[in-house]
N, C-alpha and C. Protein backbone atom coordinates (compact mmCIF):
# COMPACT_ATOMS: atom_id res chain seq x y z
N UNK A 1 -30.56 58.05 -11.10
CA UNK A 1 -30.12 58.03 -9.71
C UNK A 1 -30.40 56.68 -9.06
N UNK A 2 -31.54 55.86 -9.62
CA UNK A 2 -31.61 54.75 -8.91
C UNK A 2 -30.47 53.59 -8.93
N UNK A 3 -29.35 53.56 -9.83
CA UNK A 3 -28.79 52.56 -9.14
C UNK A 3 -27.10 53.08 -8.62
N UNK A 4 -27.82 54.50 -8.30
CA UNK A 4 -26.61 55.02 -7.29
C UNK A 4 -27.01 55.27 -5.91
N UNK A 5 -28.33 54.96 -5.29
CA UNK A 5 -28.76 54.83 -4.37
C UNK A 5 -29.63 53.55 -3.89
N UNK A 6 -29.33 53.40 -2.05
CA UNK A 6 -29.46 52.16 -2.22
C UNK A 6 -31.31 51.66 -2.19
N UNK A 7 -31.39 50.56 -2.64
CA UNK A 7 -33.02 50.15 -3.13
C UNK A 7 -33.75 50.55 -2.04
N UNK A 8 -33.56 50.56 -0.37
CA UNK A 8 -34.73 50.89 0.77
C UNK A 8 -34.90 52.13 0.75
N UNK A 9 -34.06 53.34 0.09
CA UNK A 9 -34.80 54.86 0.48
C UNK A 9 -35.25 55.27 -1.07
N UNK A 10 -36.24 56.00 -1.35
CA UNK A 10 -37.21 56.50 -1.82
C UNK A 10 -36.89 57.97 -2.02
N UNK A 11 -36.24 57.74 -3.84
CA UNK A 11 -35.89 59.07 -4.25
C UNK A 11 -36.95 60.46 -4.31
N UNK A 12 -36.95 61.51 -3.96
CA UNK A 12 -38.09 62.72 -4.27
C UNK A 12 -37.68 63.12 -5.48
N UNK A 13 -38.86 63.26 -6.27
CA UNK A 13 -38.98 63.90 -7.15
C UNK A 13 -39.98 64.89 -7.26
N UNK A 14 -39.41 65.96 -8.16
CA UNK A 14 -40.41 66.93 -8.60
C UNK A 14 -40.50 67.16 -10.48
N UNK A 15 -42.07 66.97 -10.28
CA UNK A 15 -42.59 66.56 -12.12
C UNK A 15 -41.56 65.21 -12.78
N UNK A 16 -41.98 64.48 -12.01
CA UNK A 16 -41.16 62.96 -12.35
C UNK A 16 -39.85 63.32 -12.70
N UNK A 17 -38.89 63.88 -12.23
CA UNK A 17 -37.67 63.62 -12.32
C UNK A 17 -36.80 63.87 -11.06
N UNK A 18 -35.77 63.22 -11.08
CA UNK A 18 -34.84 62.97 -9.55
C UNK A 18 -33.95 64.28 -9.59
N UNK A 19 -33.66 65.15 -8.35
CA UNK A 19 -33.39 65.87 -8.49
C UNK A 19 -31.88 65.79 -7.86
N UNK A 20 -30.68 66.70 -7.88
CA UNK A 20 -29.05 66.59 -7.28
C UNK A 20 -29.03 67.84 -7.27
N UNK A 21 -28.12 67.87 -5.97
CA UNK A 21 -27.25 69.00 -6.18
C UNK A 21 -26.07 68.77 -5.84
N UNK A 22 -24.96 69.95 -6.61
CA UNK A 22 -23.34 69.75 -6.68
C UNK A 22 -22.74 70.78 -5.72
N UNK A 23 -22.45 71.12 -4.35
CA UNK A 23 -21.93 71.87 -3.62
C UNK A 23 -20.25 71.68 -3.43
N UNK A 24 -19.96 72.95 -3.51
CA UNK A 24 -18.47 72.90 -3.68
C UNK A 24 -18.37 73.51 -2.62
N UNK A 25 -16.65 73.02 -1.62
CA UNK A 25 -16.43 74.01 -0.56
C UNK A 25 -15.22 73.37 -0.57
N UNK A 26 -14.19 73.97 0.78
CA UNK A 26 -12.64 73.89 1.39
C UNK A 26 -13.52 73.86 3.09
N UNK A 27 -12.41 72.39 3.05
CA UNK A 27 -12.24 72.12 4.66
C UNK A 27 -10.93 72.92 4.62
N UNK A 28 -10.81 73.48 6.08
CA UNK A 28 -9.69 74.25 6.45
C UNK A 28 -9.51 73.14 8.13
N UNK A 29 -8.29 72.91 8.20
CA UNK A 29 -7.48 72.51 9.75
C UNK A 29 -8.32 70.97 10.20
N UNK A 30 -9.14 70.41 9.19
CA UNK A 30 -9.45 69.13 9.61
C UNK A 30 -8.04 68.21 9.85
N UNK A 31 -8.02 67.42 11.41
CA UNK A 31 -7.25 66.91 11.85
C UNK A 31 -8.09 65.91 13.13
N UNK A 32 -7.43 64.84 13.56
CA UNK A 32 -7.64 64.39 14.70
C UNK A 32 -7.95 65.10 16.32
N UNK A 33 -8.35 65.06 16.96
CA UNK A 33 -8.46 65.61 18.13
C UNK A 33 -7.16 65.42 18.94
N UNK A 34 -6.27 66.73 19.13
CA UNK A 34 -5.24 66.65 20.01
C UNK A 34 -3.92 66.72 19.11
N UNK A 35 -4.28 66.55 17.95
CA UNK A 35 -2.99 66.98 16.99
C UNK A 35 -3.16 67.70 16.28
N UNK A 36 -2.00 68.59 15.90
CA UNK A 36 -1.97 69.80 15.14
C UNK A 36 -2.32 69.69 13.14
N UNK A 37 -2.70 70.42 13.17
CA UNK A 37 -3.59 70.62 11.39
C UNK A 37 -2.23 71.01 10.65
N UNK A 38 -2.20 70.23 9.63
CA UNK A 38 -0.94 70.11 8.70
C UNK A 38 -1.27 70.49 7.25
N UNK A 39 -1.02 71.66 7.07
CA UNK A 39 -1.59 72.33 5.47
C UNK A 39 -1.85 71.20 4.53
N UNK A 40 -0.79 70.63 4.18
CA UNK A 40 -1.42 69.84 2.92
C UNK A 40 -2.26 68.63 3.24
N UNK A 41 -2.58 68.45 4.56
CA UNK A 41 -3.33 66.85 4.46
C UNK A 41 -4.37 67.46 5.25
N UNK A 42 -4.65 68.75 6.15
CA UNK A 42 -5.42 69.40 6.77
C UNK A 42 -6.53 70.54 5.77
N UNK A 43 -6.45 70.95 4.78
CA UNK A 43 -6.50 72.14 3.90
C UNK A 43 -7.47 70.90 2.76
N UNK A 44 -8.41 71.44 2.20
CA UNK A 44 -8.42 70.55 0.91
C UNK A 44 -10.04 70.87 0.49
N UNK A 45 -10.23 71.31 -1.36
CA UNK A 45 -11.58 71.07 -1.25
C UNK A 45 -11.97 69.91 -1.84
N UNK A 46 -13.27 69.94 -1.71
CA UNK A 46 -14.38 69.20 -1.86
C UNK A 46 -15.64 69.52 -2.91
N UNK A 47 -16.22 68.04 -3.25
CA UNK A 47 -17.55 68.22 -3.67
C UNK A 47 -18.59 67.24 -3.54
N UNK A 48 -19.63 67.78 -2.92
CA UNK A 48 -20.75 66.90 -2.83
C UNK A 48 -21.42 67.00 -3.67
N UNK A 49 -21.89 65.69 -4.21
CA UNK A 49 -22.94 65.30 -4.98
C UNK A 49 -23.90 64.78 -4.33
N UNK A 50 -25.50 65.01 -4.14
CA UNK A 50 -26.48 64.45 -3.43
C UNK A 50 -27.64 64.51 -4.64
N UNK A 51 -28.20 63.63 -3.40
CA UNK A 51 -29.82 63.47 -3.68
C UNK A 51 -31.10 63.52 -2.65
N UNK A 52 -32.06 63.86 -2.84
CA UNK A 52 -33.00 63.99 -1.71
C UNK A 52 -33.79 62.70 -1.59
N UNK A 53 -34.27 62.28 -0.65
CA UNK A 53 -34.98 61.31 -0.56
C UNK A 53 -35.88 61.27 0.71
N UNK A 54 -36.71 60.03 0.79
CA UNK A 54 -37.63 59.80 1.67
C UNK A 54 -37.34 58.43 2.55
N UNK A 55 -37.61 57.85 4.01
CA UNK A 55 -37.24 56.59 3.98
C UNK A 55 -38.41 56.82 5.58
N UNK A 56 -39.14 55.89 5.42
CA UNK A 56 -40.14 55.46 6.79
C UNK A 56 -40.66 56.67 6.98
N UNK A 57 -40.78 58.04 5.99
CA UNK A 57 -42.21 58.81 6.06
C UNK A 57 -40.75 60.12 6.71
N UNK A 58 -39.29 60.03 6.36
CA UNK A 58 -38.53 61.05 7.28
C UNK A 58 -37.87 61.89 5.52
N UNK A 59 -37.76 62.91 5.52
CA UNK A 59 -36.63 63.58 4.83
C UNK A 59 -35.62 63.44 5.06
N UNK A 60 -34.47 63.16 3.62
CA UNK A 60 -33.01 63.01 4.08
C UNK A 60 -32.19 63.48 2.85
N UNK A 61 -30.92 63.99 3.04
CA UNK A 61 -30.06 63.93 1.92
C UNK A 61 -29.30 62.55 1.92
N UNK A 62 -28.92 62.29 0.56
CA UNK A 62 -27.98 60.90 -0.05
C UNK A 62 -26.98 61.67 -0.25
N UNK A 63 -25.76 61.31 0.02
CA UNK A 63 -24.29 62.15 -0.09
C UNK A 63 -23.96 60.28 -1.09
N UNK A 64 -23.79 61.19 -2.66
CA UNK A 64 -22.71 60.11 -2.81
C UNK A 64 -21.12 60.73 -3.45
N UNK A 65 -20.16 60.02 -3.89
CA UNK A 65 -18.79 60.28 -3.89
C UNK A 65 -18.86 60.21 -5.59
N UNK A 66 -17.80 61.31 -5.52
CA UNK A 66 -18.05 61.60 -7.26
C UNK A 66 -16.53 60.68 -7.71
N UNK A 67 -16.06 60.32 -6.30
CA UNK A 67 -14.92 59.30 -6.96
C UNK A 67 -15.61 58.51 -7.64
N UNK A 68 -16.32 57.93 -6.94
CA UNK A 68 -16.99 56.35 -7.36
C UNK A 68 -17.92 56.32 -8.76
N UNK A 69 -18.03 57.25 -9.17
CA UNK A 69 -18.74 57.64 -10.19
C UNK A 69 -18.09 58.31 -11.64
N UNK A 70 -16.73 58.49 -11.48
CA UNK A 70 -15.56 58.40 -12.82
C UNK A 70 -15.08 57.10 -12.50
């Protein structure tokens, strides 16, 4: 995971290894504010790939893109 995240935040681990998770879902009617939701460009799923981390003593998730990664 370290050189898919960037060098200032501070991956968590548990028993020395970095941990991810893969969440799958469907946006439904995502659109601009004030215009109407258009099935095929409004409708669509998704997947996040993350990681947990630490940065100045705070908890956070790392969202990265599984484009960028094929």
């Amino acid at each position: 995971m370290r050189e898919l995240v960037p060098k200032d935040l501070e991956i968590d681990e548990i028993n020395d290894s970095d941990w991810v998770s893969i969440i799958a879902f469907t946006m439904e009617k995502i659109r601009p504010r004030f215009l109407p939701a258009l099935s095929p460009t409004s409708d669509f799923d998704e997947i996040n790939l993350r990681t947990y981390l630490t940065k100045n003593g705070k908890s956070g998730v790392y969202f990265s893109s599984i484009r960028d990664q094929i």
